[in-house]
Protein backbone atom coordinates (compact mmCIF):
# COMPACT_ATOMS: atom_id res chain seq x y z
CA UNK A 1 2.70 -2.70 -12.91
CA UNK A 2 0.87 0.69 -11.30
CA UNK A 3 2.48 3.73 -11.58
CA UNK A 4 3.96 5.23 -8.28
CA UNK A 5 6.40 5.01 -5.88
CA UNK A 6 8.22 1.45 -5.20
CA UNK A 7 11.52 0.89 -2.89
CA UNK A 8 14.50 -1.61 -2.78
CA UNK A 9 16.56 -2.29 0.07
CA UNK A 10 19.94 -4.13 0.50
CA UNK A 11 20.85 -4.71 3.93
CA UNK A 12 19.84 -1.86 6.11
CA UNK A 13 19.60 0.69 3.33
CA UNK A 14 16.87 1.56 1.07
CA UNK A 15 16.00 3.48 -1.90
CA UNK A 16 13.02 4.30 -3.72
CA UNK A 17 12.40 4.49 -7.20
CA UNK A 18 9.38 5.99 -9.58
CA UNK A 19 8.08 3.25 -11.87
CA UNK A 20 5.41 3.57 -14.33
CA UNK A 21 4.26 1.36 -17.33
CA UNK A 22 6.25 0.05 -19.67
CA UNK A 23 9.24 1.46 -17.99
CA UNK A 24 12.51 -0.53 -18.88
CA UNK A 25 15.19 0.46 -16.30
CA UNK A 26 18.48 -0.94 -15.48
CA UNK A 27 20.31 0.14 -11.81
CA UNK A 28 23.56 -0.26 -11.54
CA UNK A 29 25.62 -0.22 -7.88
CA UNK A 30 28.49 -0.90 -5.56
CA UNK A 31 26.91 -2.79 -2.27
CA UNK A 32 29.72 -1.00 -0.20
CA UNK A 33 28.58 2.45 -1.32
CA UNK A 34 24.70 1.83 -2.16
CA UNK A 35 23.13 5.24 -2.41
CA UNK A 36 26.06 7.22 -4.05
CA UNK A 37 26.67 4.57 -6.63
CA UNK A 38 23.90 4.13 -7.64
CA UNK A 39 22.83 4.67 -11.51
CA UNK A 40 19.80 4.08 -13.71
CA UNK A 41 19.68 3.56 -17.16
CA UNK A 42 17.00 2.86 -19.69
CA UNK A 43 13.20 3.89 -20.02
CA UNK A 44 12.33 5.61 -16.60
CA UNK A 45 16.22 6.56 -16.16
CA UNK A 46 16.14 10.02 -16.10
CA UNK A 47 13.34 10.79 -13.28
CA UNK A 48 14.74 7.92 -11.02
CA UNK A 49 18.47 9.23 -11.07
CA UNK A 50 16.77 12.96 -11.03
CA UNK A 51 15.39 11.53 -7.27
CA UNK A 52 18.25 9.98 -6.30
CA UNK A 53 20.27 13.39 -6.46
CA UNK A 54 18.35 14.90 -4.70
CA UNK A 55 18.15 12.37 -1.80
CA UNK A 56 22.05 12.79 -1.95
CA UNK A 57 21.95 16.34 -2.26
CA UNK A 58 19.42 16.27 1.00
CA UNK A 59 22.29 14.01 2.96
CA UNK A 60 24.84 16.85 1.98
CA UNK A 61 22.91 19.76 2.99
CA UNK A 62 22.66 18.07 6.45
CA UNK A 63 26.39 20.46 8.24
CA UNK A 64 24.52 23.74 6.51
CA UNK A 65 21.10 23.06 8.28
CA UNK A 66 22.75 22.44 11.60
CA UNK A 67 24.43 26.08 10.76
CA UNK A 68 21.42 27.72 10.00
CA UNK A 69 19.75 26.46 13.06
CA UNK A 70 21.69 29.44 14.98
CA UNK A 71 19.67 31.98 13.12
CA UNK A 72 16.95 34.01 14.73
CA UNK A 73 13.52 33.14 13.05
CA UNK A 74 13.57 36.19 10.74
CA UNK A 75 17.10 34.89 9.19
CA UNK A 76 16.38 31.25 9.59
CA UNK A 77 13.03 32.29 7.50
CA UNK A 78 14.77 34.14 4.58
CA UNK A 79 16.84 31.61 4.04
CA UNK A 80 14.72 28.84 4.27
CA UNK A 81 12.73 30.95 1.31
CA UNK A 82 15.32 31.55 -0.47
CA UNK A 83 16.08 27.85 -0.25
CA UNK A 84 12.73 26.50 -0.98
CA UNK A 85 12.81 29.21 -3.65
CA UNK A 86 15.20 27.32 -5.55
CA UNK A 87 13.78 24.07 -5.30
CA UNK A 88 10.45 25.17 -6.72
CA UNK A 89 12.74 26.11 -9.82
CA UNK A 90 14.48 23.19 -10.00
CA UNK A 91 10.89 21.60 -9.98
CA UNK A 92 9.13 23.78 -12.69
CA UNK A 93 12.36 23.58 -14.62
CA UNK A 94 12.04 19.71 -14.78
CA UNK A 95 8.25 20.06 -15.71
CA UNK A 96 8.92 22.52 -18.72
CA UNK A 97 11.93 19.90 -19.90
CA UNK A 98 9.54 16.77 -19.38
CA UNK A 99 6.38 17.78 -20.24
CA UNK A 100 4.91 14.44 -20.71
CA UNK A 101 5.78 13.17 -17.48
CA UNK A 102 2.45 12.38 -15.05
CA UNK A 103 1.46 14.69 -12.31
CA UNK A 104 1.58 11.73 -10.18
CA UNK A 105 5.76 12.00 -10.62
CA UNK A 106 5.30 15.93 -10.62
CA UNK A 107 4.04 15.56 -7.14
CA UNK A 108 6.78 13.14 -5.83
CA UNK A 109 9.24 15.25 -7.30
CA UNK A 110 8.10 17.62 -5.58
CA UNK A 111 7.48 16.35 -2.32
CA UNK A 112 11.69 15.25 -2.43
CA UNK A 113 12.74 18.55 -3.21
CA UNK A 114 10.31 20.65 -0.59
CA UNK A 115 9.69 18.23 2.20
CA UNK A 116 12.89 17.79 3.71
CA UNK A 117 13.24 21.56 4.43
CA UNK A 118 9.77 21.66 5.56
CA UNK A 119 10.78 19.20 7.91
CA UNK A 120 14.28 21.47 9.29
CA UNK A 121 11.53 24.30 9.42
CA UNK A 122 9.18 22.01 12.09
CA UNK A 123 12.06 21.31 13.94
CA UNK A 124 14.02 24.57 13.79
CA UNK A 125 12.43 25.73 17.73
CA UNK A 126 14.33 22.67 19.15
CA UNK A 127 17.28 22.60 17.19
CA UNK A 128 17.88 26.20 17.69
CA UNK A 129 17.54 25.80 21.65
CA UNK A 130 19.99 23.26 21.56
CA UNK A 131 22.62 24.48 19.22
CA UNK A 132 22.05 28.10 20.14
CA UNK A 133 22.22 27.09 23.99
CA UNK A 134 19.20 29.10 24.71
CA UNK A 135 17.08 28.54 27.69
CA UNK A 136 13.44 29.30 25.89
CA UNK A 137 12.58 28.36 22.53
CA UNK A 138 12.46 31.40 20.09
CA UNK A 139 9.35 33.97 19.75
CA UNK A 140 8.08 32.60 16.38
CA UNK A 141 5.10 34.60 14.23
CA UNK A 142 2.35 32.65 12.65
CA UNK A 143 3.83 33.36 8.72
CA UNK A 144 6.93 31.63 9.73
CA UNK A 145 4.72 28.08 9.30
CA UNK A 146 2.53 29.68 6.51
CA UNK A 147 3.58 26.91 4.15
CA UNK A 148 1.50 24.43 5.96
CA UNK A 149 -1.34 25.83 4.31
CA UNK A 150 -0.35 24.48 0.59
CA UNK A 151 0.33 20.43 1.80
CA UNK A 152 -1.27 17.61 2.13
CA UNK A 153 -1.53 15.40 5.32
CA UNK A 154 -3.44 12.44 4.22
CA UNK A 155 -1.94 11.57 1.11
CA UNK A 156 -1.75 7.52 2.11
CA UNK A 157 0.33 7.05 -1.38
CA UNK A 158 3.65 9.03 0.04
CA UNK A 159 2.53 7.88 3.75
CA UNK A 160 6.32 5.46 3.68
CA UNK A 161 8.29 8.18 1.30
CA UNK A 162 11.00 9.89 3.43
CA UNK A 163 10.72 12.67 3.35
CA UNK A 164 6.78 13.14 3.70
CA UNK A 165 7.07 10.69 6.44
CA UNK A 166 10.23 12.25 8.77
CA UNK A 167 7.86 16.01 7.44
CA UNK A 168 4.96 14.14 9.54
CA UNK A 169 6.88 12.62 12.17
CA UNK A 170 8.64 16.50 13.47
């Protein structure tokens, strides 16, 4: 087995999981509600069901988003920051509780907890048109994308991950 990033699917639902040598995991779930019921257990447990929160926690934050989206940029920014803010915590908090985890998780970890705002971010112009009922997309300064700066764009290992993939896609 290589380490990285593996998926399962039942029906027309997926989820992924991070496997790495040696791991020893068991998954427990209900078919009629796959992604909320499901459960590891075992070697590996902790950073799979760590990954599947947050994927729920993404699907949750969904009605906020759509909220924010009324903001002018300056507001829609600050809280975006503030938002990102706290997933960078969550993700050095996990690091200094699991320090022998491998960067190659780090980065996955990562990647779930920063890429789906990233994503509302790229298509914040459009959504705030539309939900705003505006006739011309908002004035936007260069800072607002400054984070493009710190990601990657050819990383072929997360190129079918979520949320790198819907980042790419808007």
């Amino acid at each position: 087995l290589d380490e990285g990033l593996y998926y399962f699917q039942h029906g027309n639902e997926n989820q992924y999981i991070y496997l790495e040598p040696k791991d020893s995991l068991m998954l427990r779930l209900n078919t009629w509600d796959f992604d909320e019921s499901l459960v590891f257990a075992g070697k590996g447990a902790e950073r799979n069901n760590i990954l599947i929160d947050i994927f729920l926690e993404t699907e949750n934050e969904r009605k906020s988003f759509y909220q924010l989206n009324k903001l002018a940029p300056k507001a829609y920014k600050s809280k975006i920051d503030s938002i990102v803010k706290l997933k960078l915590h969550t993700h050095a908090d996990y690091i200094e509780k699991h320090p022998k985890e491998t960067e190659g998780y780090f980065k996955i970890l990562k990647t779930a907890l920063t890429y789906p705002i990233y994503s509302r971010v790229e298509s914040y112009p459009i959504n705030h048109v539309y939900i705003a009922r505006k006739n011309n997309f908002p004035k936007i300064e260069a800072s607002f994308y400054e984070y493009r700066s710190r990601l990657n764009y050819n990383s072929s290992s997360l190129m079918y991950y979520t949320p790198y993939a819907r980042y790419m896609t808007n």
